[in-house]
C-alpha atoms as a PDB file:
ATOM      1  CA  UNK A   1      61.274 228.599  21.228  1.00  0.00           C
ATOM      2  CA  UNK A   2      61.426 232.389  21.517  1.00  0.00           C
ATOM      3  CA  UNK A   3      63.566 234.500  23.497  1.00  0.00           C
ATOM      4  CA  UNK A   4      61.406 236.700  25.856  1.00  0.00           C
ATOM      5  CA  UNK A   5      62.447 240.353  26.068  1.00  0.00           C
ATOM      6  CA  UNK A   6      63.710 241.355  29.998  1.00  0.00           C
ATOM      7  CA  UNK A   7      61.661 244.431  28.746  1.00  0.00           C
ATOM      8  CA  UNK A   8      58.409 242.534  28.198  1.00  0.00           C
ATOM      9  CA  UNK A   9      58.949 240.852  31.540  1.00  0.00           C
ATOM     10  CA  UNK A  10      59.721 244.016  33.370  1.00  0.00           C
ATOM     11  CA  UNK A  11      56.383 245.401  32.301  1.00  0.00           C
ATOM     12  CA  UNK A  12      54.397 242.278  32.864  1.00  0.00           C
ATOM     13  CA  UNK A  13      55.643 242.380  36.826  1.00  0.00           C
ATOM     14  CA  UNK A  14      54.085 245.931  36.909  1.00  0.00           C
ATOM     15  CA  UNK A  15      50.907 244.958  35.873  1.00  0.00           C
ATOM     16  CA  UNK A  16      48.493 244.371  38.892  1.00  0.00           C
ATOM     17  CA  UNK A  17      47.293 240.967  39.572  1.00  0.00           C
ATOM     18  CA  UNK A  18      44.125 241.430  37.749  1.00  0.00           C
ATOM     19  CA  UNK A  19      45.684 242.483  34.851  1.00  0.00           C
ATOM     20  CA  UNK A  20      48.167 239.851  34.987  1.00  0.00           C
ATOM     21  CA  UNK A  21      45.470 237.237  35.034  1.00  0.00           C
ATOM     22  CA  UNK A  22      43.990 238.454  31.987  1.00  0.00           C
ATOM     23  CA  UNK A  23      47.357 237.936  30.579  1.00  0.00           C
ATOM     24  CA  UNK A  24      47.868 235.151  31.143  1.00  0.00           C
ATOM     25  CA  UNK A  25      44.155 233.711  30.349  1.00  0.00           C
ATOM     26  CA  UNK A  26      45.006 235.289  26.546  1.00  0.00           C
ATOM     27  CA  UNK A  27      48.310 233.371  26.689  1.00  0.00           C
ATOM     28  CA  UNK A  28      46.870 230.174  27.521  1.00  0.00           C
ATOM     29  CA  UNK A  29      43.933 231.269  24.728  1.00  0.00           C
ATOM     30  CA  UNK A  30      47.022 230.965  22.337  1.00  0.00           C
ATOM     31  CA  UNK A  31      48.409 228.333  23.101  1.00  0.00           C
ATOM     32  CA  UNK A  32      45.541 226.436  23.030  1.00  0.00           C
ATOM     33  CA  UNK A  33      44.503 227.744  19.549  1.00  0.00           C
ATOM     34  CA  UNK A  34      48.512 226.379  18.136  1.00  0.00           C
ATOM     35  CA  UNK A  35      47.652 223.161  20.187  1.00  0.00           C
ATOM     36  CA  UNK A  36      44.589 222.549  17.852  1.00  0.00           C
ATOM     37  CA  UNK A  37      46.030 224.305  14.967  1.00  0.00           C
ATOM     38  CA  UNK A  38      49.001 221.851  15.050  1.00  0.00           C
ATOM     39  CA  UNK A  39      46.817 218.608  15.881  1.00  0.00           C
ATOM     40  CA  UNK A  40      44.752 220.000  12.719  1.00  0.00           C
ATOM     41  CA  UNK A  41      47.513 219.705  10.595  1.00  0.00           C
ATOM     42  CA  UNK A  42      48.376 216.194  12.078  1.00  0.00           C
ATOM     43  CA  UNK A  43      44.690 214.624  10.899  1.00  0.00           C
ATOM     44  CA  UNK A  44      44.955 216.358   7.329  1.00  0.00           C
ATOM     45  CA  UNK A  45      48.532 214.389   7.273  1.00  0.00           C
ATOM     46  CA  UNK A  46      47.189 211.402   8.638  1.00  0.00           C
ATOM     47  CA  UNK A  47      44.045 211.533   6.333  1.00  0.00           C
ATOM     48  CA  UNK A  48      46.116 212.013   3.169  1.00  0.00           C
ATOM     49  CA  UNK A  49      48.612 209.311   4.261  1.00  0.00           C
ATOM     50  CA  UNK A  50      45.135 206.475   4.811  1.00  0.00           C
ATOM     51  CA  UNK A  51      44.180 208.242   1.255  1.00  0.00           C
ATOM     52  CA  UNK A  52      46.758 207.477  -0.208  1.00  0.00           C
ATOM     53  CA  UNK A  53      46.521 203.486   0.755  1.00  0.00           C
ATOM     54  CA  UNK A  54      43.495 202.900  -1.174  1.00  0.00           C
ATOM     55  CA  UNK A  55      41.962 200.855   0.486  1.00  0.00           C
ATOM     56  CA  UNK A  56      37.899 199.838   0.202  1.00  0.00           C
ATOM     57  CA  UNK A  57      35.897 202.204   1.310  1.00  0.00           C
ATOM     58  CA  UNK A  58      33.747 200.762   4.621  1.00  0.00           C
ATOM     59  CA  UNK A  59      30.467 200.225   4.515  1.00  0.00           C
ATOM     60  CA  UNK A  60      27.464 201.101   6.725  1.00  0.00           C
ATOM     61  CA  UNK A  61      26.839 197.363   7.330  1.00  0.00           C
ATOM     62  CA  UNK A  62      30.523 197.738   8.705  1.00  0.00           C
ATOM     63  CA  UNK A  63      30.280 199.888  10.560  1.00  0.00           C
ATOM     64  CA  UNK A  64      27.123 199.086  12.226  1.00  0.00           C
ATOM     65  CA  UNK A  65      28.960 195.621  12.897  1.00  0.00           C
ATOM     66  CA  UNK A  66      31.906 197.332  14.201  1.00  0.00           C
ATOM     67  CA  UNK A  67      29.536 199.821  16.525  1.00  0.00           C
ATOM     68  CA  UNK A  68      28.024 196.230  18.339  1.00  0.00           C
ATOM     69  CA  UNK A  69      30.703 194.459  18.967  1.00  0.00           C
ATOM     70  CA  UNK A  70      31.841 197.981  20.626  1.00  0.00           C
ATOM     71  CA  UNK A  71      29.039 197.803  22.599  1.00  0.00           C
ATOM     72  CA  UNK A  72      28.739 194.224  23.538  1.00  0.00           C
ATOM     73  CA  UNK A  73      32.084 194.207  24.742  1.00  0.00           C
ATOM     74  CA  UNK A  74      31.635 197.520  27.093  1.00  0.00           C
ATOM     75  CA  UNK A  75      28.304 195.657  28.165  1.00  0.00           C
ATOM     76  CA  UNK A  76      30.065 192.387  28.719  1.00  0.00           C
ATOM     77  CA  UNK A  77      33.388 194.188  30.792  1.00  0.00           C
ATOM     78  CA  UNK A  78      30.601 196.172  32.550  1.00  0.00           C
ATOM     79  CA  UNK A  79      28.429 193.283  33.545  1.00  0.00           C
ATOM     80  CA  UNK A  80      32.181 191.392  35.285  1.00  0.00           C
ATOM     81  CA  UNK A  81      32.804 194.345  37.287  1.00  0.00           C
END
């Protein structure tokens, strides 16, 4: 984590609250974009990692199987509430 500069924060408690606001929307703008840059680079690990398994790939008869049963079950759990 990064220090923050007392200079930074002295000019960030002069801003007026409007300003401030918009500050603080851009912050959370960042934050968000490392959030999803770092989950990106999570799922290109992951995918390399089930790559490098080789295992069959699955086939649309699989997955169409896999899709019912999905939906039977949330019809069935639906239908005993």
């Amino acid at each position: 984590m990064s220090v923050i500069e007392p200079a930074f924060i002295e000019k960030l408690q002069k801003l007026p609250p409007q300003r401030l606001a918009e500050v603080k929307d851009f912050v959370e703008f960042l934050a968000a974009r490392e959030e999803r840059a770092a989950a990106g680079m999570r799922l290109g690990e992951s995918l390399y990692r089930l790559d490098a398994l080789g295992l069959p790939a699955v086939s649309d008869e699989e997955i169409e199987a896999e899709i019912q049963a999905a939906r039977q079950d949330r019809t069935a759990r639906v239908a005993g509430q």
